[in-house]
N, C-alpha and C. Protein backbone atom coordinates (compact mmCIF):
# COMPACT_ATOMS: atom_id res chain seq x y z
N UNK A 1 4.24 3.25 23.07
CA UNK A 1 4.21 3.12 21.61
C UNK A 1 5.15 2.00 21.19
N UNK A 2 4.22 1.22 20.62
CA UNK A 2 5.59 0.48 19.39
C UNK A 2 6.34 0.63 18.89
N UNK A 3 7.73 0.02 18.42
CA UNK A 3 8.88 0.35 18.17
C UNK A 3 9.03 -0.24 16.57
N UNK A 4 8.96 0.20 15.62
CA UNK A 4 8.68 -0.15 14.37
C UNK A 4 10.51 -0.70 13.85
N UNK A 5 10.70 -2.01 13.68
CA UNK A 5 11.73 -2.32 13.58
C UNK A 5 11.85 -2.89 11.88
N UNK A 6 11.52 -2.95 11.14
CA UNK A 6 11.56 -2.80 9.94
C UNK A 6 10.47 -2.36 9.06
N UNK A 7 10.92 -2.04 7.56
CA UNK A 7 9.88 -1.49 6.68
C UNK A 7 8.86 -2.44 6.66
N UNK A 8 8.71 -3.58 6.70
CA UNK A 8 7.57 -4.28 6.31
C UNK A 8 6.95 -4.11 7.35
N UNK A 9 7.07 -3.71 8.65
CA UNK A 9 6.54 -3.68 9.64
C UNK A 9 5.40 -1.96 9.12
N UNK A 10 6.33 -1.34 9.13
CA UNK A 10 6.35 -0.27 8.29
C UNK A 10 4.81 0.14 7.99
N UNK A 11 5.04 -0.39 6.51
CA UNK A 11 4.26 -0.17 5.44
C UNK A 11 2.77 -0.85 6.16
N UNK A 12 3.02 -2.18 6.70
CA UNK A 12 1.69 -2.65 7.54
C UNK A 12 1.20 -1.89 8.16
N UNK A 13 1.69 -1.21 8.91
CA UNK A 13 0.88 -0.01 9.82
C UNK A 13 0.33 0.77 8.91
N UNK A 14 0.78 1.08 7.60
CA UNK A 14 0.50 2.42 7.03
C UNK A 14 -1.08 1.56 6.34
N UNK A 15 -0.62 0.68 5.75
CA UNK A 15 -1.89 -0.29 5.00
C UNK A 15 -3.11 -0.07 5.75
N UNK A 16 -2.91 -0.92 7.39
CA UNK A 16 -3.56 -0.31 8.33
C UNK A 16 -4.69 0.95 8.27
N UNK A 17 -3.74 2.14 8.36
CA UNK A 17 -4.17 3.23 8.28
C UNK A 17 -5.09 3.33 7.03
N UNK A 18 -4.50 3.23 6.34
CA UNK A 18 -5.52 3.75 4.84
C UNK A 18 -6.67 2.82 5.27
N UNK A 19 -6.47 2.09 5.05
CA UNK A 19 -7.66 0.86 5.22
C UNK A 19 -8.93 1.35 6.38
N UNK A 20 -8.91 2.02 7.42
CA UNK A 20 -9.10 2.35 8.19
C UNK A 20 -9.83 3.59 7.44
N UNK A 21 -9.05 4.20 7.11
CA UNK A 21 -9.59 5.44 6.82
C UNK A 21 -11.24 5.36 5.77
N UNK A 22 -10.20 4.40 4.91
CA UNK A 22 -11.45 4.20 3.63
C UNK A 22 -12.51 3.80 4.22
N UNK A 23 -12.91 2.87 5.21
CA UNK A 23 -13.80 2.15 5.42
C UNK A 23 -14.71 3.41 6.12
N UNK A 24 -14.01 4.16 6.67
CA UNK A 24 -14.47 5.68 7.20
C UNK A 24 -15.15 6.63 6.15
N UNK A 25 -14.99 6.28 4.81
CA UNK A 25 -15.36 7.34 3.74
C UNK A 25 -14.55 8.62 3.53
N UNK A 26 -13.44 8.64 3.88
CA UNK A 26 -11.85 9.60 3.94
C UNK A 26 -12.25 10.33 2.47
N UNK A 27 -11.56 9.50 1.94
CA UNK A 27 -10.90 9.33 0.64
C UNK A 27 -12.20 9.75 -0.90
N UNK A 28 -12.03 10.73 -1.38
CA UNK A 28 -12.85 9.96 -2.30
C UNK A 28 -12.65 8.98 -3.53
N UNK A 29 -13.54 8.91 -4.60
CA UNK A 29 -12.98 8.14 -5.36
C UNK A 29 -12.22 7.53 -6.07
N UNK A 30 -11.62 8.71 -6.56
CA UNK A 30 -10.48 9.00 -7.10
C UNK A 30 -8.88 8.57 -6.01
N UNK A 31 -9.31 9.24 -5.17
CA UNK A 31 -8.00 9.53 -3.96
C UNK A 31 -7.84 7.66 -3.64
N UNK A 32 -8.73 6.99 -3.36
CA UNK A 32 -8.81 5.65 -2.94
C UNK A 32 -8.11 5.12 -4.08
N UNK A 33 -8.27 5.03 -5.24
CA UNK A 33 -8.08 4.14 -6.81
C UNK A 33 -6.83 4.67 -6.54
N UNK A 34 -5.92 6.08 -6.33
CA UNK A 34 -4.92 6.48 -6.69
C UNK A 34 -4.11 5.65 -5.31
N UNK A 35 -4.61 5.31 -3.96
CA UNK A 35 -4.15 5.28 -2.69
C UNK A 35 -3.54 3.08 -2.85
N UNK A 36 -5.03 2.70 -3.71
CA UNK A 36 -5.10 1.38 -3.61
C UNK A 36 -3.82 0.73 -4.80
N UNK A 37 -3.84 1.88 -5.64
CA UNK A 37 -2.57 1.46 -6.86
C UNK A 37 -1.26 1.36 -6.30
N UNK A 38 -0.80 2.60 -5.48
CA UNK A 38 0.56 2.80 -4.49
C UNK A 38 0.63 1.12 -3.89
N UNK A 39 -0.74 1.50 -2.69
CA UNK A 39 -0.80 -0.26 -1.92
C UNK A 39 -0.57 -1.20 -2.86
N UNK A 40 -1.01 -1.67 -3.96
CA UNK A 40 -0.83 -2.81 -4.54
C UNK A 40 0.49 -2.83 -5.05
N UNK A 41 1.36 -1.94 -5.64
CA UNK A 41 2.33 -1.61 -5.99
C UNK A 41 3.46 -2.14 -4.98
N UNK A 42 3.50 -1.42 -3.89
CA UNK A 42 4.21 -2.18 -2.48
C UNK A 42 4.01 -3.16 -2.36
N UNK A 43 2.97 -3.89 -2.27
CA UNK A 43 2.41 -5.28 -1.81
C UNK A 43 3.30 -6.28 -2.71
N UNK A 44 3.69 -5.84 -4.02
CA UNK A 44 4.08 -7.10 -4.55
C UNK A 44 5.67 -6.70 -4.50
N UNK A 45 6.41 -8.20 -4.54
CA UNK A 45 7.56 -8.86 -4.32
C UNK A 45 8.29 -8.22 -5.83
N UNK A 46 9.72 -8.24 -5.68
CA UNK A 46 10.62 -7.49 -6.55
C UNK A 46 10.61 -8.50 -7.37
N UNK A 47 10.47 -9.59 -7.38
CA UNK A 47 10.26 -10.18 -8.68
C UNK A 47 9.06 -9.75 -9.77
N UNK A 48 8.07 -9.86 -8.80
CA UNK A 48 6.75 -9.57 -9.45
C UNK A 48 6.67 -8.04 -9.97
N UNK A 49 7.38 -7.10 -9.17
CA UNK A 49 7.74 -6.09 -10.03
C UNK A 49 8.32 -5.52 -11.20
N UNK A 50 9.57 -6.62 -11.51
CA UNK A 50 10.59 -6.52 -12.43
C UNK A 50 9.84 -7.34 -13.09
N UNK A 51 8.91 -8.35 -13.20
CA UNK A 51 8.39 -9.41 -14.62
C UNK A 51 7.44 -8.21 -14.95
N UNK A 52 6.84 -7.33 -14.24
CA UNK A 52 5.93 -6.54 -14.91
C UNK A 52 6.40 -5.55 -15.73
N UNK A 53 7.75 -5.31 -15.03
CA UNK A 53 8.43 -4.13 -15.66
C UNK A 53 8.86 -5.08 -17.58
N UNK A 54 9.39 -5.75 -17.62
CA UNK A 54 9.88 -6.65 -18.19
C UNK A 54 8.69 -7.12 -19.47
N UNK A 55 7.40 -7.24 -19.06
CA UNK A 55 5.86 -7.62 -19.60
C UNK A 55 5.25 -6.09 -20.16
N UNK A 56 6.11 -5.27 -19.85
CA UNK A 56 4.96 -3.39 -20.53
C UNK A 56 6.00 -3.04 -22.17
């Protein structure tokens, strides 16, 4: 097994996973929209977080 040496390493595996799953039909509709908001949420950079926070 791989040795997961930081979060970004992290969260890629997990992306991975979901991604995986969905393409499987896992998830339903709802669960995916709620799964893909988290992902996009992570995905973006603390800047891009704080201008949004900053933009509501």
């Amino acid at each position: 097994m791989d040795t997961i040496t930081n979060k970004s390493d992290a969260l890629n595996i997990l992306f991975q996973a979901v991604e995986m799953a969905q393409q499987k039909g896992i998830y339903t509709l709802k669960d995916a929209y709620i799964i893909f908001n988290a992902v996009e949420f992570l995905s973006k950079t603390e800047t891009e977080v704080e201008e949004n926070i900053i933009t509501e």
